[in-house]
C-alpha atoms as a PDB file:
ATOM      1  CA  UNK A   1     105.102 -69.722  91.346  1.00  0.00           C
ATOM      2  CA  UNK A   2     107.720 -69.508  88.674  1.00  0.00           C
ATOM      3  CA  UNK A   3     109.243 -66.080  88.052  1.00  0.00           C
ATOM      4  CA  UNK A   4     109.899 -66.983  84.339  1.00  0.00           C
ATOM      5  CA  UNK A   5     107.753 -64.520  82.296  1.00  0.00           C
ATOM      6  CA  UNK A   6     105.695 -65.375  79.107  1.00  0.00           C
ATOM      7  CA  UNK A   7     104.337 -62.880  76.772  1.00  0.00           C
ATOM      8  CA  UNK A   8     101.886 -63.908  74.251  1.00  0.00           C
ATOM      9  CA  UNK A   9     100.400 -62.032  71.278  1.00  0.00           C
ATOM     10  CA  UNK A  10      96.985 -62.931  70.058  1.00  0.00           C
ATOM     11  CA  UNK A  11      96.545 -62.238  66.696  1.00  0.00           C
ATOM     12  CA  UNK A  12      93.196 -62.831  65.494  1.00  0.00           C
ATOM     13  CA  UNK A  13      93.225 -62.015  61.769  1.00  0.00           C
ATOM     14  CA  UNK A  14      88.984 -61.111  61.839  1.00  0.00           C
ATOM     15  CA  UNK A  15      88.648 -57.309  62.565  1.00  0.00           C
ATOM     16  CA  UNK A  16      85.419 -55.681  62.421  1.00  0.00           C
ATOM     17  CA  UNK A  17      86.942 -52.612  61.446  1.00  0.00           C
ATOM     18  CA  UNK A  18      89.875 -53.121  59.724  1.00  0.00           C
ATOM     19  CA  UNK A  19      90.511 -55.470  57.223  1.00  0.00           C
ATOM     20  CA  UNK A  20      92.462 -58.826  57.893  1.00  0.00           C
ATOM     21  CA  UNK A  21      93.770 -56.445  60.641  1.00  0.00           C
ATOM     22  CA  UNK A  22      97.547 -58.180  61.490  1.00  0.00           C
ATOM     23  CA  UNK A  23      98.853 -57.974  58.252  1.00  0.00           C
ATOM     24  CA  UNK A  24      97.409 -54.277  57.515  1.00  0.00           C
ATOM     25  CA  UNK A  25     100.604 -52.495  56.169  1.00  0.00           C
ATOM     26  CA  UNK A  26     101.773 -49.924  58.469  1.00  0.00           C
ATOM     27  CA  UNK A  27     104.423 -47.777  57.186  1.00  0.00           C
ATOM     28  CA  UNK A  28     105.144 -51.129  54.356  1.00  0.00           C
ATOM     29  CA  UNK A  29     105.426 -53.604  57.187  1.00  0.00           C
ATOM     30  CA  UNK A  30     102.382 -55.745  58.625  1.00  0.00           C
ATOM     31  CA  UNK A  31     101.097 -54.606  61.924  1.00  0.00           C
ATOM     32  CA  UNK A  32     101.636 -58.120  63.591  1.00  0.00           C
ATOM     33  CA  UNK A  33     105.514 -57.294  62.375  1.00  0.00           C
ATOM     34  CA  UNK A  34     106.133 -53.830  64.228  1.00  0.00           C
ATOM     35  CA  UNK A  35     104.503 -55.621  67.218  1.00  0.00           C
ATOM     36  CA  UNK A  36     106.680 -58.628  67.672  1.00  0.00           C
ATOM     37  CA  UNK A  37     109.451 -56.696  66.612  1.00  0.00           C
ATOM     38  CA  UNK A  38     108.445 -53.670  69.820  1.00  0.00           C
ATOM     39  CA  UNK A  39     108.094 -56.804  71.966  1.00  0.00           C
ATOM     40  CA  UNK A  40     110.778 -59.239  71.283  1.00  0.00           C
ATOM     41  CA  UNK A  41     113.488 -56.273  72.700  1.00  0.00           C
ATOM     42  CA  UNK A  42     111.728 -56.406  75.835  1.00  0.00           C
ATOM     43  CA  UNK A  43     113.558 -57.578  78.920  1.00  0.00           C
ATOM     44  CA  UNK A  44     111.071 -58.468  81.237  1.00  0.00           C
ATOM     45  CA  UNK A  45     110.024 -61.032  79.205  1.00  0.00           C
ATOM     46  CA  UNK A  46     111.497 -64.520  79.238  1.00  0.00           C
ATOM     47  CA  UNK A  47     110.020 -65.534  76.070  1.00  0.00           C
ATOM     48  CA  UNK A  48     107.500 -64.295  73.521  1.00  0.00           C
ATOM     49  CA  UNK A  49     105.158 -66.019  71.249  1.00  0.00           C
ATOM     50  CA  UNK A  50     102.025 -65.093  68.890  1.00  0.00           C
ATOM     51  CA  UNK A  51      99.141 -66.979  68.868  1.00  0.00           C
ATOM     52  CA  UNK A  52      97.264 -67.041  65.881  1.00  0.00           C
ATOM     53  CA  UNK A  53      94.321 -68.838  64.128  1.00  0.00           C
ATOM     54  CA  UNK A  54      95.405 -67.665  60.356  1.00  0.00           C
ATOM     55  CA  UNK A  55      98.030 -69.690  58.263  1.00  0.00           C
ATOM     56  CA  UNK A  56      99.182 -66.522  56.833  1.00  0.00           C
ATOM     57  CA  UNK A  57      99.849 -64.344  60.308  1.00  0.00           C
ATOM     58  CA  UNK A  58     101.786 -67.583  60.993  1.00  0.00           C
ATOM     59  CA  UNK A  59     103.828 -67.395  57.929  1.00  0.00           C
ATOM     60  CA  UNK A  60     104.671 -63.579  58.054  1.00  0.00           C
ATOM     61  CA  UNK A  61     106.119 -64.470  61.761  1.00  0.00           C
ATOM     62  CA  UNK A  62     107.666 -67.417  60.409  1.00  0.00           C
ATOM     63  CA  UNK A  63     109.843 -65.007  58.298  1.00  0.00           C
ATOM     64  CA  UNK A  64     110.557 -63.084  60.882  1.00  0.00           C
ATOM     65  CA  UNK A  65     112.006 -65.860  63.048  1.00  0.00           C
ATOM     66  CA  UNK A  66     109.298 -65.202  65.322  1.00  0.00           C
ATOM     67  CA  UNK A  67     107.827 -68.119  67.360  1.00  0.00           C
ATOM     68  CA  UNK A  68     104.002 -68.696  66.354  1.00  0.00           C
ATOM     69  CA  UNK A  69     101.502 -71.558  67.849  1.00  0.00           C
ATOM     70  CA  UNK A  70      98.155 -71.582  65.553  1.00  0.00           C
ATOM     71  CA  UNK A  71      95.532 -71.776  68.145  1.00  0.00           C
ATOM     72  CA  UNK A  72      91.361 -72.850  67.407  1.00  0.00           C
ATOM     73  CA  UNK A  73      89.875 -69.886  65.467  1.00  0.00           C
ATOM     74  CA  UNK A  74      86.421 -70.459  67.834  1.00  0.00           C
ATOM     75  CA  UNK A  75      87.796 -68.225  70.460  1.00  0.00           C
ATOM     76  CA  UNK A  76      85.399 -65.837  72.108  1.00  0.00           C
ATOM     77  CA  UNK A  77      88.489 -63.519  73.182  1.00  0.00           C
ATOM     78  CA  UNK A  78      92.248 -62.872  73.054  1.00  0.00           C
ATOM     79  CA  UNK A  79      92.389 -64.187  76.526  1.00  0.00           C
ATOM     80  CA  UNK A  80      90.881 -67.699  75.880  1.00  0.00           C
ATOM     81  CA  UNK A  81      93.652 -67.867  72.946  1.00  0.00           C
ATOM     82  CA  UNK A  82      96.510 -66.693  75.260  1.00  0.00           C
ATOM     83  CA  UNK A  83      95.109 -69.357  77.646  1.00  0.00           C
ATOM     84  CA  UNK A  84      95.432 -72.212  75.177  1.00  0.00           C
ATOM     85  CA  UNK A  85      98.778 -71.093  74.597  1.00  0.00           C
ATOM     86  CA  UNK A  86     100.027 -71.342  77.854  1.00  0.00           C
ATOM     87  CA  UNK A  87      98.450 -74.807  78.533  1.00  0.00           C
ATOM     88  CA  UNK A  88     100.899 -76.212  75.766  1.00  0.00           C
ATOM     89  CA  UNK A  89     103.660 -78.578  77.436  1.00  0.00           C
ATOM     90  CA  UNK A  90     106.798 -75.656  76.170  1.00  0.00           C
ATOM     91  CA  UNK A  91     105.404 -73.387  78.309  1.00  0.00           C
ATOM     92  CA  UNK A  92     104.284 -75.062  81.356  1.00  0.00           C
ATOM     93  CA  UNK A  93     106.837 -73.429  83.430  1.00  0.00           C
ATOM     94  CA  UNK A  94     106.121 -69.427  83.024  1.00  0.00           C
ATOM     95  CA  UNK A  95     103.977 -68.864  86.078  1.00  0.00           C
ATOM     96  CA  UNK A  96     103.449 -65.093  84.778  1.00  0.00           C
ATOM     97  CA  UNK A  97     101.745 -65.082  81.463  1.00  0.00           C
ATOM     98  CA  UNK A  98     101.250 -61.108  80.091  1.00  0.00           C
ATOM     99  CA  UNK A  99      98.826 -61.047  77.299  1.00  0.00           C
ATOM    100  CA  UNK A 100     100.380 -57.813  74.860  1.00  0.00           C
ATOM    101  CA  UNK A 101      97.258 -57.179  72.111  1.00  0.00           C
ATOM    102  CA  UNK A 102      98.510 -57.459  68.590  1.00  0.00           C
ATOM    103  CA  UNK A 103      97.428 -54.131  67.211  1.00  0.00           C
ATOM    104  CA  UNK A 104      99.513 -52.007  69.674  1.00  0.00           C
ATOM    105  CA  UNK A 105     102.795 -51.156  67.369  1.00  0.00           C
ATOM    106  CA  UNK A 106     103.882 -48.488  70.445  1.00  0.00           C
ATOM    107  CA  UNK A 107     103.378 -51.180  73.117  1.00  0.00           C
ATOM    108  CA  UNK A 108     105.688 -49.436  76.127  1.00  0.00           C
ATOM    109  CA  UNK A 109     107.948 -51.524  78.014  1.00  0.00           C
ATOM    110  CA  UNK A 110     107.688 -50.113  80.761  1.00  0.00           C
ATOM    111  CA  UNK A 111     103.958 -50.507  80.810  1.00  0.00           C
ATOM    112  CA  UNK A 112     104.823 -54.466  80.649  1.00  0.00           C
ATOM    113  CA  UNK A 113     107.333 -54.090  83.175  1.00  0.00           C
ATOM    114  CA  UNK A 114     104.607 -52.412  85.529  1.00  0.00           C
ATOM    115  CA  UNK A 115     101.810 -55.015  85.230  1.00  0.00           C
ATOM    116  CA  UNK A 116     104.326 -57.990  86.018  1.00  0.00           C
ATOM    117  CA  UNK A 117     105.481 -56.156  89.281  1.00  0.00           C
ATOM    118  CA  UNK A 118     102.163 -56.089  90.080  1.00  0.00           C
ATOM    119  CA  UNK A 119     101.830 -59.858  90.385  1.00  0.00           C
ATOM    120  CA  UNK A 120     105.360 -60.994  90.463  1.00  0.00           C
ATOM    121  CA  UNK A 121     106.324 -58.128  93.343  1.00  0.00           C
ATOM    122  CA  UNK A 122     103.009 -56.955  94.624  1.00  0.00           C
ATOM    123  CA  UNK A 123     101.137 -60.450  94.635  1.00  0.00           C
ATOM    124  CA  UNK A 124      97.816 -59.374  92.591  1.00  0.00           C
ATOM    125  CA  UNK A 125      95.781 -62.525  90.428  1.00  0.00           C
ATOM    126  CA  UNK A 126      95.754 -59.980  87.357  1.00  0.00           C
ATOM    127  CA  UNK A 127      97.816 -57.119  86.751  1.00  0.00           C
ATOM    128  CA  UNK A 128      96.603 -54.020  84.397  1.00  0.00           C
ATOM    129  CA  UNK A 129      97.488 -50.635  83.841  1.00  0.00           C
ATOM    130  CA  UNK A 130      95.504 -47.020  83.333  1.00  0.00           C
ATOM    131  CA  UNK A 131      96.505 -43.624  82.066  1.00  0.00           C
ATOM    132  CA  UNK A 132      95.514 -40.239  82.989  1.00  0.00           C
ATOM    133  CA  UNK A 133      91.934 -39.771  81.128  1.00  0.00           C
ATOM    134  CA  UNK A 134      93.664 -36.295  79.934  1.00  0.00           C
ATOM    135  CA  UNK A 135      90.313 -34.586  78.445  1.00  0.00           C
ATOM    136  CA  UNK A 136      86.310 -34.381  78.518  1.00  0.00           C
ATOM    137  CA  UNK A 137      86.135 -36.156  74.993  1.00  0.00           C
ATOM    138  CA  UNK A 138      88.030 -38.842  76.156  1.00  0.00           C
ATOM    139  CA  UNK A 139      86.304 -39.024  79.762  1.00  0.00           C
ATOM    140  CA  UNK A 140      82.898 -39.391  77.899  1.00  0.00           C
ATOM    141  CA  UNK A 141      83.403 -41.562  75.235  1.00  0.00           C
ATOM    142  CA  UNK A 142      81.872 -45.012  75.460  1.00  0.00           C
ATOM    143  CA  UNK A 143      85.157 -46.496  73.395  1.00  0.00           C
ATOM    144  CA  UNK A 144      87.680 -45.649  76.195  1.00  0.00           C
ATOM    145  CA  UNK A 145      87.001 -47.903  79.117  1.00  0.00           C
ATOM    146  CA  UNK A 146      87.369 -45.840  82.261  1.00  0.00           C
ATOM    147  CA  UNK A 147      88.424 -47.877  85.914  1.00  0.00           C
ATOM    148  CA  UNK A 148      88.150 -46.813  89.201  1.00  0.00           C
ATOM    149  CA  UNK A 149      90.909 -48.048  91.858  1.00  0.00           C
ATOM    150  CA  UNK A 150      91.390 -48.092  95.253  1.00  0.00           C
ATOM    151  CA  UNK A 151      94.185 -46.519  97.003  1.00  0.00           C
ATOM    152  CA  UNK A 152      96.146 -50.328  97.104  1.00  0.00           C
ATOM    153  CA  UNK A 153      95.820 -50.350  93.526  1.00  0.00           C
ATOM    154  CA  UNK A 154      92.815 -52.570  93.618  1.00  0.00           C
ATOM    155  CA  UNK A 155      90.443 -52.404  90.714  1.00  0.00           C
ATOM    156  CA  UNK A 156      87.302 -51.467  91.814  1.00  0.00           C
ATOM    157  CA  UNK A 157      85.115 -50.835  88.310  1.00  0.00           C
ATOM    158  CA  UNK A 158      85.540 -51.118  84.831  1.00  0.00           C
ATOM    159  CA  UNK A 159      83.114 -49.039  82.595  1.00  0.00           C
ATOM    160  CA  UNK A 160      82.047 -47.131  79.355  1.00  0.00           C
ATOM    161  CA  UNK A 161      80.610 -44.814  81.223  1.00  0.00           C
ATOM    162  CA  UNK A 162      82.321 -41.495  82.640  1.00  0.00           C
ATOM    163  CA  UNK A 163      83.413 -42.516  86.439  1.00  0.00           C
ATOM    164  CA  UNK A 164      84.135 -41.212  88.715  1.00  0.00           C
ATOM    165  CA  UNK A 165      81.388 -39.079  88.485  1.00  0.00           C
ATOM    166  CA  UNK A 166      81.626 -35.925  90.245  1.00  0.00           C
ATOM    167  CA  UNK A 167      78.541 -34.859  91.772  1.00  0.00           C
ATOM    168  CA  UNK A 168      78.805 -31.096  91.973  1.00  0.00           C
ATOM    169  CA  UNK A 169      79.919 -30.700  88.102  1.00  0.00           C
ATOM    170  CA  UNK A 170      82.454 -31.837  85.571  1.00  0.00           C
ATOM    171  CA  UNK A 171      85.887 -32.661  86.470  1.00  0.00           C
ATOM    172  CA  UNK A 172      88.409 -30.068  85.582  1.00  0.00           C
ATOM    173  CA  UNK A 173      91.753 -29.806  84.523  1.00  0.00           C
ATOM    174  CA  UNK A 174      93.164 -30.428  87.624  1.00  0.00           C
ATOM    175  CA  UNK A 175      91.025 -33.948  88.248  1.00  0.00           C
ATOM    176  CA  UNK A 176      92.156 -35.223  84.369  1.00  0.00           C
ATOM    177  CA  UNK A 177      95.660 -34.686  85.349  1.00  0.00           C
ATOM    178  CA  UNK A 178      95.305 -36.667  88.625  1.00  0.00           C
ATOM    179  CA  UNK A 179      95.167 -40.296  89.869  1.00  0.00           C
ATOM    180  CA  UNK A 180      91.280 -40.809  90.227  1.00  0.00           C
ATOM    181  CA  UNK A 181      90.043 -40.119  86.525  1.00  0.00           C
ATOM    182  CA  UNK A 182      91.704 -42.533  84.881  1.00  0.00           C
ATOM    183  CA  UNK A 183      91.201 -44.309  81.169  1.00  0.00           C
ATOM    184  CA  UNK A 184      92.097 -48.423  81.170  1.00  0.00           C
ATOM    185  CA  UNK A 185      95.230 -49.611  78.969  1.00  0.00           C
ATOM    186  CA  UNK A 186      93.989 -53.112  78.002  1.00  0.00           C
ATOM    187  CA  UNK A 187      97.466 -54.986  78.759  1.00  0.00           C
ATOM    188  CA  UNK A 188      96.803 -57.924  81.049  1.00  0.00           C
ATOM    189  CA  UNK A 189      99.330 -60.399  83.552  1.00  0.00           C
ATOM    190  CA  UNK A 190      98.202 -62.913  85.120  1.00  0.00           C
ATOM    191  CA  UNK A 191      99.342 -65.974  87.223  1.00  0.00           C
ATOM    192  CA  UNK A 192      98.804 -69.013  85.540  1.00  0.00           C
ATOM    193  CA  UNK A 193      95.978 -70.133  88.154  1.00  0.00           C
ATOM    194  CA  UNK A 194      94.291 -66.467  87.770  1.00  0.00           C
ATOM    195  CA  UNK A 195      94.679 -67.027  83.416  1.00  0.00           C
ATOM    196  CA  UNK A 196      92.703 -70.418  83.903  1.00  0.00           C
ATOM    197  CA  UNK A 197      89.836 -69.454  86.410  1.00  0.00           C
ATOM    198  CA  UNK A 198      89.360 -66.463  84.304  1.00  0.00           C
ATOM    199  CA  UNK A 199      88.482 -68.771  81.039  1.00  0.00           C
ATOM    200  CA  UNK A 200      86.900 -70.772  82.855  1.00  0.00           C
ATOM    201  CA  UNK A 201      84.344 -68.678  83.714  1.00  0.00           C
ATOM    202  CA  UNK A 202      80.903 -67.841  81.790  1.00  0.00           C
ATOM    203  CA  UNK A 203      80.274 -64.525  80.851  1.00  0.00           C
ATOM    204  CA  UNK A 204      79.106 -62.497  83.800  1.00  0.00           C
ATOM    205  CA  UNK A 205      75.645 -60.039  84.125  1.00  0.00           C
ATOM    206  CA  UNK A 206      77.747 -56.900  84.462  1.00  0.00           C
ATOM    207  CA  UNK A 207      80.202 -57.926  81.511  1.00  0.00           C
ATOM    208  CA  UNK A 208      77.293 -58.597  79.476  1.00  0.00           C
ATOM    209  CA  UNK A 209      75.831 -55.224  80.265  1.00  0.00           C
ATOM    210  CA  UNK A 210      79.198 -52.955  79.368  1.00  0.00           C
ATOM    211  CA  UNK A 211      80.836 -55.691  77.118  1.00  0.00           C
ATOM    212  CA  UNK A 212      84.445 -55.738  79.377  1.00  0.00           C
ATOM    213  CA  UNK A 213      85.386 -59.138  79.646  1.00  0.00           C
ATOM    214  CA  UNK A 214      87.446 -58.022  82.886  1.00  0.00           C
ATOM    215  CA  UNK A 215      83.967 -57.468  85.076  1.00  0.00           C
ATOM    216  CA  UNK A 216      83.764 -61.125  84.363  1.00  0.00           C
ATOM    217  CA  UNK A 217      86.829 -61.663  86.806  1.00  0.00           C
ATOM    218  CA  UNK A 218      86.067 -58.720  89.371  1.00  0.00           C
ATOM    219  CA  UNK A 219      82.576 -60.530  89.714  1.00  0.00           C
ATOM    220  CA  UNK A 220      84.272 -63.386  90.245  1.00  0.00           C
ATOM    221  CA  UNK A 221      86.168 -62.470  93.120  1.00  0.00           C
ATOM    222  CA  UNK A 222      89.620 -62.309  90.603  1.00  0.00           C
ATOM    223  CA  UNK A 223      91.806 -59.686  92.250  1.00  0.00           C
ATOM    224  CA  UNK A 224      92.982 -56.870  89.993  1.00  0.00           C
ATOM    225  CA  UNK A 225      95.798 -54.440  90.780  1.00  0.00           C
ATOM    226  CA  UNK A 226      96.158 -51.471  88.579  1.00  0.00           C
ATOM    227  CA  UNK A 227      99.524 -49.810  87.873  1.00  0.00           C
ATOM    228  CA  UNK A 228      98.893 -46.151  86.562  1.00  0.00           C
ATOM    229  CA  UNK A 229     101.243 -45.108  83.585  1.00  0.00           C
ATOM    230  CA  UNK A 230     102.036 -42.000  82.038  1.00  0.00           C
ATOM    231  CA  UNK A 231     100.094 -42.351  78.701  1.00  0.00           C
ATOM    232  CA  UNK A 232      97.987 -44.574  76.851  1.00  0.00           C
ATOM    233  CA  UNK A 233      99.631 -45.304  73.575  1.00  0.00           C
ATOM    234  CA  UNK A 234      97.182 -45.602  70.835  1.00  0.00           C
ATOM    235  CA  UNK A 235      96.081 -49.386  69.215  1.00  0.00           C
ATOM    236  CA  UNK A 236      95.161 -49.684  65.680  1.00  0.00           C
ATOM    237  CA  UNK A 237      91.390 -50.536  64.843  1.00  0.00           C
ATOM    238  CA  UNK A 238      90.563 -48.133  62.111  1.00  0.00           C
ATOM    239  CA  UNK A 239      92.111 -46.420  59.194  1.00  0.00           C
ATOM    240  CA  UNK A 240      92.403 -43.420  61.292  1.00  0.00           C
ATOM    241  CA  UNK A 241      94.413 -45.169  63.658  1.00  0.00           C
ATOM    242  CA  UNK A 242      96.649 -46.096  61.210  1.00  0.00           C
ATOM    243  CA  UNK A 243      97.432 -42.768  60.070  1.00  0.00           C
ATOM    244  CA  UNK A 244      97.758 -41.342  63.481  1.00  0.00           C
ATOM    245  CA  UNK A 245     100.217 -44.640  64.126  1.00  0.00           C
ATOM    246  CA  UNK A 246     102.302 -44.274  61.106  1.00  0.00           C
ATOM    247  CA  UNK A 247     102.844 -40.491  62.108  1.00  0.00           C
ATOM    248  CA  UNK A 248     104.365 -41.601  65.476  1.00  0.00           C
ATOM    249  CA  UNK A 249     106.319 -43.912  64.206  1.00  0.00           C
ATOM    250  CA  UNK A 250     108.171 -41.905  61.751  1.00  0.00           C
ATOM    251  CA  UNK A 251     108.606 -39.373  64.552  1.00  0.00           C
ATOM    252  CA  UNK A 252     110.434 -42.119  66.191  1.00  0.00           C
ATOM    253  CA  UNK A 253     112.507 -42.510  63.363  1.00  0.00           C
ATOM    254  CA  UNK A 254     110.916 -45.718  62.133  1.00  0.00           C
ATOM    255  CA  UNK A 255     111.281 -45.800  58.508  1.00  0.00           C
ATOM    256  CA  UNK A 256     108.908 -47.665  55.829  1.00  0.00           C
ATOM    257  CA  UNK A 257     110.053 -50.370  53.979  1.00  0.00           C
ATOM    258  CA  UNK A 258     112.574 -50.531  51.067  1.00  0.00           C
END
């Protein structure tokens, strides 16, 4: 396997939630733009490209020099569109393709670097990361994805639901701030063999119940190794987000546009 790195962006500009969601301004600037801009300095990557299906995502990248493939707006998922990316001739050679979603404008590096170890240095089909669940709220909401991991790292479940669950009462302080009770970062590597089976595949009875594309793969036999981070850094899917986003940027010193 090559150990050139590829990171792809899919940038589907249909949001449920949020309005023509790439180019919603944060702080001035189109999300797709603090994005590419978080990833591009990254140097675990060899190259970086978004893949779009909108003409005008395309021509906001375009004017930031960024490199852009249009891709067929009839894909189910991000990771069909980062598959059809890496098929294309350019990048036949990256055998580690990281798929970075395109609403995350405080993306972590290190995160990236962590899920690439995992297959370039620990030989897992699909790398992924999780963060300490932190708080009851969190651990029982159905919009945080939970995972459960053996002690190599292997994923063993994905889920909505609160796991593990502990039998005798709640989990305390003390579990939320260990290695067992932990919430699913969806950042994705893959070989390129792992990417194709993956999309490949037809939806899956367990995905279909919990709507987690990755059950598809851990049906399937796909191994997934989970690096645990510090912290989950918050995506943007509502207008909420976007204020919460915009506050930790200008903490960071990020500044809005002139």
């Amino acid at each position: 396997m090559s150990g050139r790195v590829l990171g792809v962006i899919p940038a589907r500009l249909a949001s449920t939630r949020l309005l023509e969601k790439p180019l919603h301004p944060i702080l001035g600037r189109p999300l797709i733009e603090w994005v590419w801009r978080r990833v591009s300095n990254m140097s675990v990557l060899d190259a970086a490209v978004v893949a779009t299906d909108s003409d005008r995502v395309a021509a906001v990248c375009r004017a930031l020099e960024a490199p852009v493939v249009l891709t067929s707006p009839d894909h189910p998922s991000g990771t069909d569109r980062v598959a059809e990316v890496a098929r294309r001739p350019e990048f036949s050679d990256y055998g580690c393709v990281v798929n970075i979603q395109g609403d995350e404008p405080l993306i972590d590096g290190e995160a990236v670097s962590e899920v690439v170890a995992l297959i370039q240095e620990a030989g897992w089909d699909v790398g992924t990361c999780a963060a300490p669940v932190r708080d009851s709220e969190s651990f029982h909401d159905p919009s945080v994805v939970k995972v459960a991991r053996a002690c190599d790292g292997r994923a063993l479940y994905f889920s909505r639901a609160p796991i593990p669950a502990r039998r005798d009462g709640p989990p305390s302080d003390d579990d939320f701030s260990g290695a067992c009770f932990l919430r699913h970062v969806g950042l994705y590597a893959y070989t390129r063999e792992a990417l194709e089976r993956w999309v490949e595949l037809t939806p899956s009875p367990l995905e279909k119940i919990e709507q987690l594309e990755q059950l598809r793969a851990l049906e399937a036999g796909i191994r997934i190794g989970v690096a645990v981070v510090e912290r989950a850094n918050p995506g943007v899917d509502t207008p909420g987000d976007v204020a919460r986003v915009e506050r930790q940027l200008s903490a960071a010193g990020a500044h809005t546009q002139e």
